[in-house]
PDB file of N, CA and C in Angstrom:
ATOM      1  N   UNK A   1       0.834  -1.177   0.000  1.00  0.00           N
ATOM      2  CA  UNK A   1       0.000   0.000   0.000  1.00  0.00           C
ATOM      3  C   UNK A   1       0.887   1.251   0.000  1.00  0.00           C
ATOM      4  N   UNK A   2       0.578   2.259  -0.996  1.00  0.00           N
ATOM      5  CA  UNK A   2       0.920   3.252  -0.624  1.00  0.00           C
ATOM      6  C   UNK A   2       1.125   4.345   0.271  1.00  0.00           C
ATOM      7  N   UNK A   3       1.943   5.171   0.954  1.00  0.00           N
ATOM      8  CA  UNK A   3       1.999   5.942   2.237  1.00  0.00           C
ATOM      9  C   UNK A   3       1.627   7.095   2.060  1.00  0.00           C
ATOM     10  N   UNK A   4       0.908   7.743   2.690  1.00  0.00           N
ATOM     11  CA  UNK A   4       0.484   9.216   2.366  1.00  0.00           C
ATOM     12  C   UNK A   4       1.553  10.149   1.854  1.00  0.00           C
ATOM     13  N   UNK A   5       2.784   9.943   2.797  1.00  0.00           N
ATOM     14  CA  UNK A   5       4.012   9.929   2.185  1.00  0.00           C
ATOM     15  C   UNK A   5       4.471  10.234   0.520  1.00  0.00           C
ATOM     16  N   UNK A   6       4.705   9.063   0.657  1.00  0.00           N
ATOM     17  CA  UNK A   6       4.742   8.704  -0.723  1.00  0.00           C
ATOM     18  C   UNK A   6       4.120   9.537  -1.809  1.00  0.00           C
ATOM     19  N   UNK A   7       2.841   9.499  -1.612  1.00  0.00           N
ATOM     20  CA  UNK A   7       1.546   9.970  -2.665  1.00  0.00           C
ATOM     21  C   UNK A   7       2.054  11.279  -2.040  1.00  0.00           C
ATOM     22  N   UNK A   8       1.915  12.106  -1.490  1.00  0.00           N
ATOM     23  CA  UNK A   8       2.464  13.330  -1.153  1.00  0.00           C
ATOM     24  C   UNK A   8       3.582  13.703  -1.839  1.00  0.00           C
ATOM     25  N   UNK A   9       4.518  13.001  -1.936  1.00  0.00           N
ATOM     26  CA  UNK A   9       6.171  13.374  -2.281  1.00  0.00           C
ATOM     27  C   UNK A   9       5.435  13.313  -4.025  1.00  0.00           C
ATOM     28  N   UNK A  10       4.929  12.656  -4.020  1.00  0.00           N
ATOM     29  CA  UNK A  10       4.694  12.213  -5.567  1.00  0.00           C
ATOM     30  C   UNK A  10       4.213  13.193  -6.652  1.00  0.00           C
ATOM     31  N   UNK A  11       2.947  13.630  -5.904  1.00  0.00           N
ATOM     32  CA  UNK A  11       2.093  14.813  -6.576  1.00  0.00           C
ATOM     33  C   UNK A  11       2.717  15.953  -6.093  1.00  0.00           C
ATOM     34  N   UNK A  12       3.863  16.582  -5.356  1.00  0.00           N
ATOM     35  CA  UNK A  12       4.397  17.317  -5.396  1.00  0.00           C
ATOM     36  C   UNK A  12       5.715  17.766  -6.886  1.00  0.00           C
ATOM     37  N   UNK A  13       5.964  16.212  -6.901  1.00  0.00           N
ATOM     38  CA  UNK A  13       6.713  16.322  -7.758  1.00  0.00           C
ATOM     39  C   UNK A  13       6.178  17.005  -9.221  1.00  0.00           C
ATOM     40  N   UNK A  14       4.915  16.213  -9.603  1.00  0.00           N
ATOM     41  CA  UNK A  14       4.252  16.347 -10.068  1.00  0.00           C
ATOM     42  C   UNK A  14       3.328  17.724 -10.490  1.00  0.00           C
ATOM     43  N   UNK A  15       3.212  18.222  -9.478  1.00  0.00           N
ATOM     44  CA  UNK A  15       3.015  19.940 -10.002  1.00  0.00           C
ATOM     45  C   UNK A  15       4.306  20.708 -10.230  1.00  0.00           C
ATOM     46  N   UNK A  16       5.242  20.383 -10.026  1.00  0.00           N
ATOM     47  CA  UNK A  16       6.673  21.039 -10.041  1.00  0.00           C
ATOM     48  C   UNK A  16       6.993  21.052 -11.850  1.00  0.00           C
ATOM     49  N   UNK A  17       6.706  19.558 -11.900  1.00  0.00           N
ATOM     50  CA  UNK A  17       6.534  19.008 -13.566  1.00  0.00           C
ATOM     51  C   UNK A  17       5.219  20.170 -14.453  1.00  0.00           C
ATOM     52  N   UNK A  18       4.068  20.294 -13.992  1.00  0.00           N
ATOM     53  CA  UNK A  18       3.356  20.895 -14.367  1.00  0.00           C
ATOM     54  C   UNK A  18       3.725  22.306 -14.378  1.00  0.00           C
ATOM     55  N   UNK A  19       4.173  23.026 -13.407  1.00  0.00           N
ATOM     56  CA  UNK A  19       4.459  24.465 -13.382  1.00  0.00           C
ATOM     57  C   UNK A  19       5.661  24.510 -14.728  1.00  0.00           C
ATOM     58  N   UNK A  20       6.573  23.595 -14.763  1.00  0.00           N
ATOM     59  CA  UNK A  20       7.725  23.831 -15.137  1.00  0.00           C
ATOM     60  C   UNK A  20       7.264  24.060 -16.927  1.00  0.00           C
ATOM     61  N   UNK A  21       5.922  22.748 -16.982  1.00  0.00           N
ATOM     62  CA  UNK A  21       5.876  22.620 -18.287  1.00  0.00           C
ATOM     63  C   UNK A  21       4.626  23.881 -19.022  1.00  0.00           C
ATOM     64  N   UNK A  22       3.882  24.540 -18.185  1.00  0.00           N
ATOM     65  CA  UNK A  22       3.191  25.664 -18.163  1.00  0.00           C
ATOM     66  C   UNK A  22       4.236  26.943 -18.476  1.00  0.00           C
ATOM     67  N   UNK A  23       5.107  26.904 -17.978  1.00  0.00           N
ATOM     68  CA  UNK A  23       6.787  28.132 -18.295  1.00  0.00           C
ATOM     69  C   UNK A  23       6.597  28.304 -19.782  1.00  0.00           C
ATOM     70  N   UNK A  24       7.151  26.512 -20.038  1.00  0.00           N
ATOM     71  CA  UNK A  24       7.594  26.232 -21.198  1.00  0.00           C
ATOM     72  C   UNK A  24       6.494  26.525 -22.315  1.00  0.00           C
ATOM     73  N   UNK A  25       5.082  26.525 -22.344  1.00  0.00           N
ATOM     74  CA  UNK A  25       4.014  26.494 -23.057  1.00  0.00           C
ATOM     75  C   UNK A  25       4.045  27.823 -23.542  1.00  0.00           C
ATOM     76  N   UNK A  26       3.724  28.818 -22.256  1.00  0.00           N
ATOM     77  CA  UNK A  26       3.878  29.977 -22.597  1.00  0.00           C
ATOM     78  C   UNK A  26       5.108  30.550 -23.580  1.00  0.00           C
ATOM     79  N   UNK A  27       6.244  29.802 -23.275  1.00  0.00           N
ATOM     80  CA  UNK A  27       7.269  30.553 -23.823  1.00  0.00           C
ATOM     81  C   UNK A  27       7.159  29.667 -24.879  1.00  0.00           C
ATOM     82  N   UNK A  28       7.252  29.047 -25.988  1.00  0.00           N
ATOM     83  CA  UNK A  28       7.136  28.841 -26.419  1.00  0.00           C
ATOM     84  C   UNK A  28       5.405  29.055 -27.281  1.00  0.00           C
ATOM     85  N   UNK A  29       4.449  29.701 -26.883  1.00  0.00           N
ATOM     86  CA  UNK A  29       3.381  30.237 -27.523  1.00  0.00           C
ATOM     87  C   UNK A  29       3.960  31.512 -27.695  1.00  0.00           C
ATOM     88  N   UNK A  30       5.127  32.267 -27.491  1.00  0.00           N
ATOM     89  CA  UNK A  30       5.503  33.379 -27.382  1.00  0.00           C
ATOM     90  C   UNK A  30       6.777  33.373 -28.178  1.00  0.00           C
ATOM     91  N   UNK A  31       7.753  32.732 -27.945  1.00  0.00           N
ATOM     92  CA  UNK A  31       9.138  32.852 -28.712  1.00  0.00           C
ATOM     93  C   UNK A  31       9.032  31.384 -29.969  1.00  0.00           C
ATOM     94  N   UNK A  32       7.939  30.811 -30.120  1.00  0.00           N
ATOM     95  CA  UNK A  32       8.325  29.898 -31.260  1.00  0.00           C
ATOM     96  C   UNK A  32       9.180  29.054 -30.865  1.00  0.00           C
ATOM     97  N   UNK A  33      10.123  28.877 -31.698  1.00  0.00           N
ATOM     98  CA  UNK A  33      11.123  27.689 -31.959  1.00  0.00           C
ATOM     99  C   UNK A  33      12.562  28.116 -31.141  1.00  0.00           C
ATOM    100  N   UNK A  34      12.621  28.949 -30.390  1.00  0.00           N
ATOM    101  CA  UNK A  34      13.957  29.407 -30.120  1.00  0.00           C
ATOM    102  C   UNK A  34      14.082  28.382 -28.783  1.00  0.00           C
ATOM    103  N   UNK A  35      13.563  27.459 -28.232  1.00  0.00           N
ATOM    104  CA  UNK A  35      13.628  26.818 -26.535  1.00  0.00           C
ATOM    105  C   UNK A  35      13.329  25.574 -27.037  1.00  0.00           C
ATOM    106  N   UNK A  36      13.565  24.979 -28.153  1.00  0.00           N
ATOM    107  CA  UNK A  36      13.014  23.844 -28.602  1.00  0.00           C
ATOM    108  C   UNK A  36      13.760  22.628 -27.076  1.00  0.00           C
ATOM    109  N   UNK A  37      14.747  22.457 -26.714  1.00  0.00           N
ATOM    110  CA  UNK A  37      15.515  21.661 -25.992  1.00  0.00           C
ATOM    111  C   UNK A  37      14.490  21.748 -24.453  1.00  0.00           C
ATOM    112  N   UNK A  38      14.477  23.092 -24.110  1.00  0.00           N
ATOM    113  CA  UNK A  38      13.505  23.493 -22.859  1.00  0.00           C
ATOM    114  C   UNK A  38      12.024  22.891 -22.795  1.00  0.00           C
ATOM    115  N   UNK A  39      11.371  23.086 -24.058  1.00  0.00           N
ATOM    116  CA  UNK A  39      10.403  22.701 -24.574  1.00  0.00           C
ATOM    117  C   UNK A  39      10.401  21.198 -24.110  1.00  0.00           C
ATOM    118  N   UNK A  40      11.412  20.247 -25.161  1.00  0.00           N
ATOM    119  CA  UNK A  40      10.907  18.588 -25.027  1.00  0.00           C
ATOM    120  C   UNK A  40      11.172  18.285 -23.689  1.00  0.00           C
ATOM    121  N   UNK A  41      12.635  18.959 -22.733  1.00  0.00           N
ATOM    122  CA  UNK A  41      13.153  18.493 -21.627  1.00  0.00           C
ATOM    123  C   UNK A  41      11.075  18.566 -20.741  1.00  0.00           C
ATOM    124  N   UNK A  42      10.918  19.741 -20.801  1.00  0.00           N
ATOM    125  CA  UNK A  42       9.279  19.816 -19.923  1.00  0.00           C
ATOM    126  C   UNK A  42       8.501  18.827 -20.260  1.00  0.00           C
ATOM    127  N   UNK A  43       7.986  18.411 -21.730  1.00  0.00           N
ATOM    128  CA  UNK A  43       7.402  17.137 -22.019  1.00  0.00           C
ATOM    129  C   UNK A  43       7.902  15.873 -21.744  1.00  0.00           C
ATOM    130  N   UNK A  44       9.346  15.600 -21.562  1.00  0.00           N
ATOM    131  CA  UNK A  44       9.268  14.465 -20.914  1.00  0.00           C
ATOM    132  C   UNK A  44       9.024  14.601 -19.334  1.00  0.00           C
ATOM    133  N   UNK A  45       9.675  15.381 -18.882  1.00  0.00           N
ATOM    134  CA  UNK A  45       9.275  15.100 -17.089  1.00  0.00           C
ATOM    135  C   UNK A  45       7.520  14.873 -16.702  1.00  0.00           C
ATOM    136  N   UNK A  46       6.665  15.798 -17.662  1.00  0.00           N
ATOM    137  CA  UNK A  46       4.943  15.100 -18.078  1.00  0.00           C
ATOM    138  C   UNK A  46       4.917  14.195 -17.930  1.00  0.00           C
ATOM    139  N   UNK A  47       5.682  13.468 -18.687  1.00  0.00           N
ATOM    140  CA  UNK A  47       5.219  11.829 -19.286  1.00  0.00           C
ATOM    141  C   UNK A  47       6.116  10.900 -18.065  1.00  0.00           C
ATOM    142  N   UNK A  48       7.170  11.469 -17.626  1.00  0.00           N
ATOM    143  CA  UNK A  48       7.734  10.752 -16.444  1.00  0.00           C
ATOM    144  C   UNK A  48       6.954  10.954 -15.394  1.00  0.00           C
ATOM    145  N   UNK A  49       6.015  12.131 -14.760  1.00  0.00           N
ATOM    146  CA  UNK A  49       5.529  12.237 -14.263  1.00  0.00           C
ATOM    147  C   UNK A  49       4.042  11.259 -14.115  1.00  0.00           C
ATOM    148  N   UNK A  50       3.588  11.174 -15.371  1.00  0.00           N
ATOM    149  CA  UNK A  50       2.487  10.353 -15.820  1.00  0.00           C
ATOM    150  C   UNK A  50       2.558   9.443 -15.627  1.00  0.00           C
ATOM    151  N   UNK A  51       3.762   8.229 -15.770  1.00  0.00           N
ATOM    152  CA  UNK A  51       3.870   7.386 -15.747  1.00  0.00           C
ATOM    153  C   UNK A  51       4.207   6.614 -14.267  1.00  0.00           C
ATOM    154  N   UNK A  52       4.936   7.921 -13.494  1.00  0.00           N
ATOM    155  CA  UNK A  52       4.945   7.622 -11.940  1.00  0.00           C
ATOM    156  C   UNK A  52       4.218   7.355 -11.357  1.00  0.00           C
ATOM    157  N   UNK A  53       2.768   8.301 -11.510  1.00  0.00           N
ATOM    158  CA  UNK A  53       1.509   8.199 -10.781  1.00  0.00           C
ATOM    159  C   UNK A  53       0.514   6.904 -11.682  1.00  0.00           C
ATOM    160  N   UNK A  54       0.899   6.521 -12.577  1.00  0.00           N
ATOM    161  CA  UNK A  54       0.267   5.469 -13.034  1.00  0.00           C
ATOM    162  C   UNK A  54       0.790   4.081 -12.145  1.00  0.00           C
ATOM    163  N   UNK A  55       2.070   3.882 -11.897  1.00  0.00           N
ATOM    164  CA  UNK A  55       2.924   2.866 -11.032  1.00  0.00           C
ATOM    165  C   UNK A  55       2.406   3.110  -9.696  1.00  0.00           C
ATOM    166  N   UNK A  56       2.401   4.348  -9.292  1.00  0.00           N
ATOM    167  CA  UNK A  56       2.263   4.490  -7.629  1.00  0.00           C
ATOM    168  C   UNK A  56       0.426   4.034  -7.445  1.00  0.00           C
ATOM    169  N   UNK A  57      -0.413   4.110  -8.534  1.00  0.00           N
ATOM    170  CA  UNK A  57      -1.397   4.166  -8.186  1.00  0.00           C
ATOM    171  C   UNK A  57      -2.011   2.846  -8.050  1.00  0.00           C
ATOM    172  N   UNK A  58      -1.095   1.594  -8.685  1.00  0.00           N
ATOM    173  CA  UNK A  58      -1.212   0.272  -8.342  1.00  0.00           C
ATOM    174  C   UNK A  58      -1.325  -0.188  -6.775  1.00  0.00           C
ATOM    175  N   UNK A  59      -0.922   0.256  -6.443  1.00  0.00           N
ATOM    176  CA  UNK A  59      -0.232   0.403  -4.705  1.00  0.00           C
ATOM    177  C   UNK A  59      -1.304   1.439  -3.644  1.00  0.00           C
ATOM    178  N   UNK A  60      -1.688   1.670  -4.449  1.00  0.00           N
ATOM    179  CA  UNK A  60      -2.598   3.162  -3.167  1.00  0.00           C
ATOM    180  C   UNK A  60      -3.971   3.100  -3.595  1.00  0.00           C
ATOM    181  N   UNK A  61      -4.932   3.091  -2.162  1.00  0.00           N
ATOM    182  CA  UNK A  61      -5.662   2.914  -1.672  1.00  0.00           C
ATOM    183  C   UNK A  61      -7.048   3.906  -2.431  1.00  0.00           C
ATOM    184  N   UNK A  62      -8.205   3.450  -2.469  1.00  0.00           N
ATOM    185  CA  UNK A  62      -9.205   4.185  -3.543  1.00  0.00           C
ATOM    186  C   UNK A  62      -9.001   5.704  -3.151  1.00  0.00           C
ATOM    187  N   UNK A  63      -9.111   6.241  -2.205  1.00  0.00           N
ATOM    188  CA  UNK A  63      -9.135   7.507  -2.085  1.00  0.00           C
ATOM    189  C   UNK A  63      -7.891   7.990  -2.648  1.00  0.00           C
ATOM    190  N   UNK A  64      -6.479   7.673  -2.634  1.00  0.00           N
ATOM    191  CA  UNK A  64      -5.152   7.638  -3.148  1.00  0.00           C
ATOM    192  C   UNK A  64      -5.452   7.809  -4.466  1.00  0.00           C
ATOM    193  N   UNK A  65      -5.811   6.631  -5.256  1.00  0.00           N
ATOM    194  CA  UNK A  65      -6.234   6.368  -6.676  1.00  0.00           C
ATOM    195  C   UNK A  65      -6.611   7.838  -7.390  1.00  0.00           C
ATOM    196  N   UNK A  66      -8.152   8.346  -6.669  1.00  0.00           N
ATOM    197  CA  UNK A  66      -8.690   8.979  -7.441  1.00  0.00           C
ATOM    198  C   UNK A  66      -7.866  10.446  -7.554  1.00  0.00           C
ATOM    199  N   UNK A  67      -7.444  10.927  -6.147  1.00  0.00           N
ATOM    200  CA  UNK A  67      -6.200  12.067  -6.215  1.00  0.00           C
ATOM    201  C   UNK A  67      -5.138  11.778  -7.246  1.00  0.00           C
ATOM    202  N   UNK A  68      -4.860  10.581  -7.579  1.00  0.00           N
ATOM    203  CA  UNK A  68      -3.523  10.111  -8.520  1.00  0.00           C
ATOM    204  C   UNK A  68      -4.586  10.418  -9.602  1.00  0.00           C
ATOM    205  N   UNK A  69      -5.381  10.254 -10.082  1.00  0.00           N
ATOM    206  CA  UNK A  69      -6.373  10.320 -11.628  1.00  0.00           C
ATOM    207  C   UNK A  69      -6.348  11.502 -11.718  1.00  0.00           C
ATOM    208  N   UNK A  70      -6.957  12.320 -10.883  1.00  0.00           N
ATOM    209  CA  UNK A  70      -6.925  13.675 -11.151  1.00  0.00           C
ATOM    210  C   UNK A  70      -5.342  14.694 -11.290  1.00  0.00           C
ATOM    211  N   UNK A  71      -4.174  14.251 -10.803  1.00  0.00           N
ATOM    212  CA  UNK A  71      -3.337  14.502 -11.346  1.00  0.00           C
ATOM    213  C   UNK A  71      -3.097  14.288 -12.656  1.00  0.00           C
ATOM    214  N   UNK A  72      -3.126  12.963 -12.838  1.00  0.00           N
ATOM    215  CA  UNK A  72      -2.723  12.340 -14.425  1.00  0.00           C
ATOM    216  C   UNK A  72      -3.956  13.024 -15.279  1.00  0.00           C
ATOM    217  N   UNK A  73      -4.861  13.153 -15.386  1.00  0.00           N
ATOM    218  CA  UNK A  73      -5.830  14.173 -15.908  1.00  0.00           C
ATOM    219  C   UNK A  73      -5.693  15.434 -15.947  1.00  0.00           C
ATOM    220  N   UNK A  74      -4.622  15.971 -15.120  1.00  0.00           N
ATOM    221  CA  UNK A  74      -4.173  17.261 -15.190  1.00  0.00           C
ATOM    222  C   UNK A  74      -2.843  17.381 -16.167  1.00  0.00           C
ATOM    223  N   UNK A  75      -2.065  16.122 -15.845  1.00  0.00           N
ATOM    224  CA  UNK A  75      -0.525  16.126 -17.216  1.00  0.00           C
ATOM    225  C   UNK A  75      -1.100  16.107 -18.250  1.00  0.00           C
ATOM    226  N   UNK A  76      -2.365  14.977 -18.665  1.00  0.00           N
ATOM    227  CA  UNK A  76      -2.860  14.992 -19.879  1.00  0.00           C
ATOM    228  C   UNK A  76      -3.234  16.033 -20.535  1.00  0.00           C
ATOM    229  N   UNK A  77      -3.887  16.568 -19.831  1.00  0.00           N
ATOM    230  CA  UNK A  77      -4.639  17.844 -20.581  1.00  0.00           C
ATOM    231  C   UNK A  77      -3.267  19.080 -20.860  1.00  0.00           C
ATOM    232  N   UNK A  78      -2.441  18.947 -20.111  1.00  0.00           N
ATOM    233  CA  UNK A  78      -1.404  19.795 -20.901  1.00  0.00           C
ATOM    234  C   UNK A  78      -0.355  19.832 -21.329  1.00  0.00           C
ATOM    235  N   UNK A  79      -0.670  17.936 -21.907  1.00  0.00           N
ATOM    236  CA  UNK A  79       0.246  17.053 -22.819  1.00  0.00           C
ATOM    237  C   UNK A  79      -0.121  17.767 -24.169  1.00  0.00           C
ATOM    238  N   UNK A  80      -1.496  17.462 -24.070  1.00  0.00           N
ATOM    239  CA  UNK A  80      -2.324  17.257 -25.145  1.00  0.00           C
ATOM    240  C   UNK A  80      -2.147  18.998 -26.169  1.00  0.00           C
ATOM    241  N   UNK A  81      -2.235  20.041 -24.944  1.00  0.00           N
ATOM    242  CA  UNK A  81      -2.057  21.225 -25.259  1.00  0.00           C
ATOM    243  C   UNK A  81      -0.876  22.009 -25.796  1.00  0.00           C
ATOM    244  N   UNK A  82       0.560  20.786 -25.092  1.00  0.00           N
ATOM    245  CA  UNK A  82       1.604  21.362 -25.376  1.00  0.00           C
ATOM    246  C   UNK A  82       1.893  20.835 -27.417  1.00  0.00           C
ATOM    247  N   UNK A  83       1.548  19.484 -27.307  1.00  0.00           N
ATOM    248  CA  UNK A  83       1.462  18.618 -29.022  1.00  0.00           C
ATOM    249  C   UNK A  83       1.069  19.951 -29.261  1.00  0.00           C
ATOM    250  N   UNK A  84      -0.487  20.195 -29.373  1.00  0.00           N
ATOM    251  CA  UNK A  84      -1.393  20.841 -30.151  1.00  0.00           C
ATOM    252  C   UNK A  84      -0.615  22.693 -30.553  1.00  0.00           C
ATOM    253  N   UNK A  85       0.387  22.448 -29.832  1.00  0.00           N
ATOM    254  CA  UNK A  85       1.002  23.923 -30.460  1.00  0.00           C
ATOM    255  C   UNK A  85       1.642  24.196 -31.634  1.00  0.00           C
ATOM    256  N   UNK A  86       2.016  22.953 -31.768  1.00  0.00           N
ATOM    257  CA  UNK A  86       2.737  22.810 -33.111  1.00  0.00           C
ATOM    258  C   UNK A  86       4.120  23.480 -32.873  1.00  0.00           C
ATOM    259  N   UNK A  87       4.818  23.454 -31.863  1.00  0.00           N
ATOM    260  CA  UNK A  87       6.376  24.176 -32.003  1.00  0.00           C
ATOM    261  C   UNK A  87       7.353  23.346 -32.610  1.00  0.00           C
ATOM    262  N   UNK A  88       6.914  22.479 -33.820  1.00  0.00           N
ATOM    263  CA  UNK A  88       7.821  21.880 -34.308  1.00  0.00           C
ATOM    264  C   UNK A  88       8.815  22.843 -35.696  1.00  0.00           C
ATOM    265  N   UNK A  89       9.834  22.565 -35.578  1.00  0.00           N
ATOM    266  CA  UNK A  89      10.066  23.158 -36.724  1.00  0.00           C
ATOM    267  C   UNK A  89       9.416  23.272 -38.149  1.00  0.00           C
ATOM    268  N   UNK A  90       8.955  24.454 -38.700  1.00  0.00           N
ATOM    269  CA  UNK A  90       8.670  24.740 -39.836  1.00  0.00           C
ATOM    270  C   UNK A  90       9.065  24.186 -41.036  1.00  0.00           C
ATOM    271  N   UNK A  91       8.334  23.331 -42.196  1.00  0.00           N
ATOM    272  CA  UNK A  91       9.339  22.891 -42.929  1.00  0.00           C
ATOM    273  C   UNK A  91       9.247  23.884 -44.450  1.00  0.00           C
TER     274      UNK A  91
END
């Protein structure tokens, strides 16, 4: 079972990931292509993040669970937002 602990340390991490990758959105809805490295480094810690609370949530208890969903429902949605910008290079 998971420790409050744990799930605590976890979703902390986890908004840290989110703030960091919200920086990056903006700046990049703003400077384009110039942070491309800043940019992917934020999308993966998302998806590392995502994938943490998907592992930890095997382990933790229903009330645990649904706090872990609503995180991962929160990376998603600004997974989904960061793709949808298109800061890929221009061809």
């Amino acid at each position: 079972m998971a420790t409050r602990q744990s799930v605590g340390e976890r979703i902390q991490r986890c908004e840290e990931a989110i703030s960091y990758a919200k920086e990056q959105f903006i700046e990049g809805s703003r400077q384009e292509h110039y942070y491309d490295n800043e940019y992917q480094y934020a999308m993966q810690q998302l998806e590392g993040s995502y994938n943490e609370l998907a592992q930890l949530a095997n382990s933790a208890n229903s009330q645990q669970r649904e706090q872990l969903h609503r995180m991962r429902l929160q990376i998603q949605q600004l997974q989904n937002q960061m793709t949808l910008l298109n800061h890929d290079r221009p061809q």
